[in-house]
Protein backbone atom coordinates (compact mmCIF):
# COMPACT_ATOMS: atom_id res chain seq x y z
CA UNK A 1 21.57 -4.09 -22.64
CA UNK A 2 21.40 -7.09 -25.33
CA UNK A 3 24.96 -8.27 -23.88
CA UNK A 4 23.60 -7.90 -20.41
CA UNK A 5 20.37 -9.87 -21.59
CA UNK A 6 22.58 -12.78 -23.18
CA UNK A 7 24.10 -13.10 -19.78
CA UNK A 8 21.66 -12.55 -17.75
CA UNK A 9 21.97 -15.82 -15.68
CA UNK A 10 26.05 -14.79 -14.85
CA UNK A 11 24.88 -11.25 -14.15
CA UNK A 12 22.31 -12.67 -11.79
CA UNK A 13 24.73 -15.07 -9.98
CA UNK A 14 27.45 -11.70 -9.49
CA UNK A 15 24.81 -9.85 -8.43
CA UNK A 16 22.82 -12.16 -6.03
CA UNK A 17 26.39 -12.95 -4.77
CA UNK A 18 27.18 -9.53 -3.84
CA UNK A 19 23.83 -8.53 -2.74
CA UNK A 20 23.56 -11.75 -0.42
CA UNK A 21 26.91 -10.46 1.83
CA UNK A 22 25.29 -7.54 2.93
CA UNK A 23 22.11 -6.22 4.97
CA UNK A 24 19.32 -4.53 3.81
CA UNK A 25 20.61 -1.21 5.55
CA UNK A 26 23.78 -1.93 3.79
CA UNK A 27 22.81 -2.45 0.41
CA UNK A 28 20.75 0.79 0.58
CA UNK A 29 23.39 2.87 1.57
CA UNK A 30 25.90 1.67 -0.38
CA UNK A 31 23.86 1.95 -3.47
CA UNK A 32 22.55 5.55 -2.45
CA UNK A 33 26.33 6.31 -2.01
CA UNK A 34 26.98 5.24 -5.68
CA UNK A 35 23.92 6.86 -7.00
CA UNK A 36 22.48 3.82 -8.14
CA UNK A 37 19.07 3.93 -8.46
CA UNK A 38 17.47 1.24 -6.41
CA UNK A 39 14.18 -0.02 -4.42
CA UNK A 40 14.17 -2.39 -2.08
CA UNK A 41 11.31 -5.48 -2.75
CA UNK A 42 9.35 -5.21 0.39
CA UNK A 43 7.22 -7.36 2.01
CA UNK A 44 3.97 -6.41 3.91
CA UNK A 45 5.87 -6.94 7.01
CA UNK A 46 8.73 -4.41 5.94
CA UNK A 47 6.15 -2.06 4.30
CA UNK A 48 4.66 -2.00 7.67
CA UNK A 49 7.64 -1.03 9.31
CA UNK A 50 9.27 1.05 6.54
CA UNK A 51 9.89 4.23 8.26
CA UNK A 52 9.04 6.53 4.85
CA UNK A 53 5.91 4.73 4.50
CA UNK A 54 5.09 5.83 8.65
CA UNK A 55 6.13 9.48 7.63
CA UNK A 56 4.65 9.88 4.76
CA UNK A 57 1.17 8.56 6.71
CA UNK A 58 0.63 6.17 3.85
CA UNK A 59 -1.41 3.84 6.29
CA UNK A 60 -4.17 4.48 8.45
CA UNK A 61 -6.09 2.43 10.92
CA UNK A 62 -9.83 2.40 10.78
CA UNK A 63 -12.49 0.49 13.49
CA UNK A 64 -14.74 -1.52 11.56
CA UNK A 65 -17.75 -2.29 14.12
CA UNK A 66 -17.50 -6.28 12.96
CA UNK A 67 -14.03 -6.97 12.97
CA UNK A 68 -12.80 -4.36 14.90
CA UNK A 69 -9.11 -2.23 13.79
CA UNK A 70 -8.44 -2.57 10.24
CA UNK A 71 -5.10 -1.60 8.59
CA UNK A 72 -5.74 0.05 5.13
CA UNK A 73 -4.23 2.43 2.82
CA UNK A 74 -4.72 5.70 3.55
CA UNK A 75 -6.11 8.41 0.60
CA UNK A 76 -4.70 9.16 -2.53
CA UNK A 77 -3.39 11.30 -3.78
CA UNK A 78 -3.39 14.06 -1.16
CA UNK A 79 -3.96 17.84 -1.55
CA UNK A 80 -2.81 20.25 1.09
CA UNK A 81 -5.85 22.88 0.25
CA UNK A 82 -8.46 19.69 0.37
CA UNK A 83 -7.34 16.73 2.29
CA UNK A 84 -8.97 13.47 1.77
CA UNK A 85 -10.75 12.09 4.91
CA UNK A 86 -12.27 8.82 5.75
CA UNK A 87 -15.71 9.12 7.77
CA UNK A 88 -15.77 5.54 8.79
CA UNK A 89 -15.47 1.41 6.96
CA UNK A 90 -17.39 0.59 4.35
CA UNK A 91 -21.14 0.20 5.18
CA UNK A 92 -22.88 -3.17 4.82
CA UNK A 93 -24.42 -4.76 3.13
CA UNK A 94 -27.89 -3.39 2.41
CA UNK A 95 -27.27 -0.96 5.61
CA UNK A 96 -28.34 2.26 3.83
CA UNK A 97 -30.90 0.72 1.33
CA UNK A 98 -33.45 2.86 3.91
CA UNK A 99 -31.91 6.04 3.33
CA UNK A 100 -31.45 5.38 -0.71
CA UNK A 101 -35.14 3.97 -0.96
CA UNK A 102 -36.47 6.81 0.63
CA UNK A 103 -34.20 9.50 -1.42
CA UNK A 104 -35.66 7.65 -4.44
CA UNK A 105 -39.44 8.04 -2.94
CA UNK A 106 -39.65 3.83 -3.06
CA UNK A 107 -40.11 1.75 0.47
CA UNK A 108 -37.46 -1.68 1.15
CA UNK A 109 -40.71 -3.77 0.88
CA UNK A 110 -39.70 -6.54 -1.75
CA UNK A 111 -42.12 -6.92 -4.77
CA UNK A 112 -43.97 -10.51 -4.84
């Protein structure tokens, strides 16, 4: 590791070299075929399309009433015997100060 370290800007060069004559697809399978351990850098575009992340149902789409569909992450971690839901977006702000007041035996009239 220290002689890797000391030449770290030739091992970067050989490897950016090598890495940059081949496709993501490529580099993935040829590194799973060596059993090197790996991970691709994604972006949000590629996460979005990253077929593991769409099988694994790490994102979920949820209609916000002011802005309409919202792409977030879905819950985690998840439990077959008691699965995480999501009952709708966050609420408002103030939009259950009503229902809080009232649980607290107070009213949303403002002190002067």
């Amino acid at each position: 590791m220290s002689q890797r370290a000391a030449r770290r800007v030739e091992v970067n060069e050989r490897v950016s070299a090598w890495t940059g004559r081949h496709t993501l697809a490529e580099l993935r399978a040829l590194l799973d075929a060596a059993e090197v351990p790996s991970s691709p850098i994604f972006s949000i575009a590629d996460i979005l399309e990253e077929p593991h992340i769409q099988a694994r149902g790490t994102l979920m789409t949820l209609d916000d009433p002011e802005i309409g569909p919202v792409l977030m992450p879905a819950p985690v971690p998840r439990f077959s015997a008691t699965p995480a839901t999501v009952s709708g977006p966050a609420p408002l702000l103030g939009e259950h100060n009503a229902e809080v007041y009232g649980e607290l035996g107070l009213t949303a009239r403002r002190p002067r």
